[in-house]
Structures are given as structure tokens and as C-alpha cells.
Protein backbone atom coordinates (compact mmCIF):
# COMPACT_ATOMS: atom_id res chain seq x y z
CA UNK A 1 76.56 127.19 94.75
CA UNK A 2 75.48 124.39 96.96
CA UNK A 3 78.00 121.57 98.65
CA UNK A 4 78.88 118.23 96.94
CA UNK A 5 80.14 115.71 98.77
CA UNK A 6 82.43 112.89 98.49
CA UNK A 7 81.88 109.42 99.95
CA UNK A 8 85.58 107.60 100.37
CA UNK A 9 86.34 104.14 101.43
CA UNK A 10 82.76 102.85 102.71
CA UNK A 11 83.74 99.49 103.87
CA UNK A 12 81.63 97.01 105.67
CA UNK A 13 83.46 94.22 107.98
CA UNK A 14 83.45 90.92 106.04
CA UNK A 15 81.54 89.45 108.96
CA UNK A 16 78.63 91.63 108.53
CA UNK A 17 78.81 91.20 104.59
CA UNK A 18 74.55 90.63 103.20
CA UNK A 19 72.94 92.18 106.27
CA UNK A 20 72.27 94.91 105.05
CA UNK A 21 74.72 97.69 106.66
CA UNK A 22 75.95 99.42 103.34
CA UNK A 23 72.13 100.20 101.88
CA UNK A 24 72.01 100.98 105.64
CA UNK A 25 74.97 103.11 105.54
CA UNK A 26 74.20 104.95 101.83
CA UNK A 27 71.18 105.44 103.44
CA UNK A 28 72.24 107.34 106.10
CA UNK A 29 74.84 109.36 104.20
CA UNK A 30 71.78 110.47 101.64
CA UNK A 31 69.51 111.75 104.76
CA UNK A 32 72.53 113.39 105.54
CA UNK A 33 73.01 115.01 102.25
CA UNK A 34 69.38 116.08 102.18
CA UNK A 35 70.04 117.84 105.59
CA UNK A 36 73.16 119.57 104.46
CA UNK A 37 71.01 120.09 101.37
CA UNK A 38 73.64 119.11 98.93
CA UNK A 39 74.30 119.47 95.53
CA UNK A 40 75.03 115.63 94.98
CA UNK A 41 77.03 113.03 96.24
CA UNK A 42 80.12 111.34 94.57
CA UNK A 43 81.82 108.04 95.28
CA UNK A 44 84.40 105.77 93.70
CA UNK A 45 84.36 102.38 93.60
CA UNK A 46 87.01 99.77 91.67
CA UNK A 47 85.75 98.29 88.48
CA UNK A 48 85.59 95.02 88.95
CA UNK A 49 83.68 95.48 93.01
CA UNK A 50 80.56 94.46 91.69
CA UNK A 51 78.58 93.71 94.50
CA UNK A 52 79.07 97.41 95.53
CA UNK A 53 78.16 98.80 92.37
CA UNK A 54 75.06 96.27 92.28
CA UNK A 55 74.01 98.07 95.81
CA UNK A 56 74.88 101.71 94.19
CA UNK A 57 72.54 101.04 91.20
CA UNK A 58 70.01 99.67 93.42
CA UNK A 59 69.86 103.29 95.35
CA UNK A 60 69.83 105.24 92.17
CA UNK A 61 73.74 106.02 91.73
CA UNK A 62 74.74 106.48 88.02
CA UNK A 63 77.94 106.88 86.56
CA UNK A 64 79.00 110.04 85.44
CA UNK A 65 79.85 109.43 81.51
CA UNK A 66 80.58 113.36 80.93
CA UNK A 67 83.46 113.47 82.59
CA UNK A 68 87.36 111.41 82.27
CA UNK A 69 89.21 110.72 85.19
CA UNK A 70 92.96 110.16 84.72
């Protein structure tokens, strides 16, 4: 059995929005799942936050269709 971990509430200060800091902050929580050497990564996200699940995409984050959360 290896770790998984779970990514809650990554939030980025409206201010800062389109600089950059959340692939810089995915970023850093992969090298740190590659350190822990991990199992995977899971995070949540609403629906309709596109722009976050744009940036998830864009780093290789797919949505798990074998499971049903209720």
C-alpha cells in the first residue's frame, strides 16, 4: 500500500489571480507527492469553477468516472 493524498481548498488571492501561483502551487504539491512517493493525488473542485478545472486538465488531472460520490 502506498499513501494517497488529498488536496482541499487550494485557493489563490483574487489579486494574484493569472500569475501563475496555482500551476505554481499544483506544482509544488506533485514534487511533493513524488517525494512522499505517493500513490496519487485527489482533489475536488465545484462544477461549474472552470478556470480551475482548465488549470487541472492542463497538468494532467482526470476525473475519476469509476467511482459515485454522494
Amino acid at each position: 500500500m502506498k499513501r494517497a493524498f488529498v488536496l482541499n481548498d487550494l485557493f489563490v488571492a483574487p489579486h494574484v489571480r493569472q500569475q501563475g501561483v496555482a500551476q505554481a502551487l499544483m506544482e509544488q504539491c506533485y514534487a511533493h507527492c513524488q517525494q512522499q512517493n505517493t500513490h496519487s493525488m485527489m482533489l475536488e473542485t465545484a462544477v461549474d469553477n472552470k478556470q480551475a478545472q482548465k488549470l487541472y486538465n492542463k497538468l494532467g488531472m482526470t476525473i475519476d468516472q469509476s467511482v459515485y460520490y454522494l
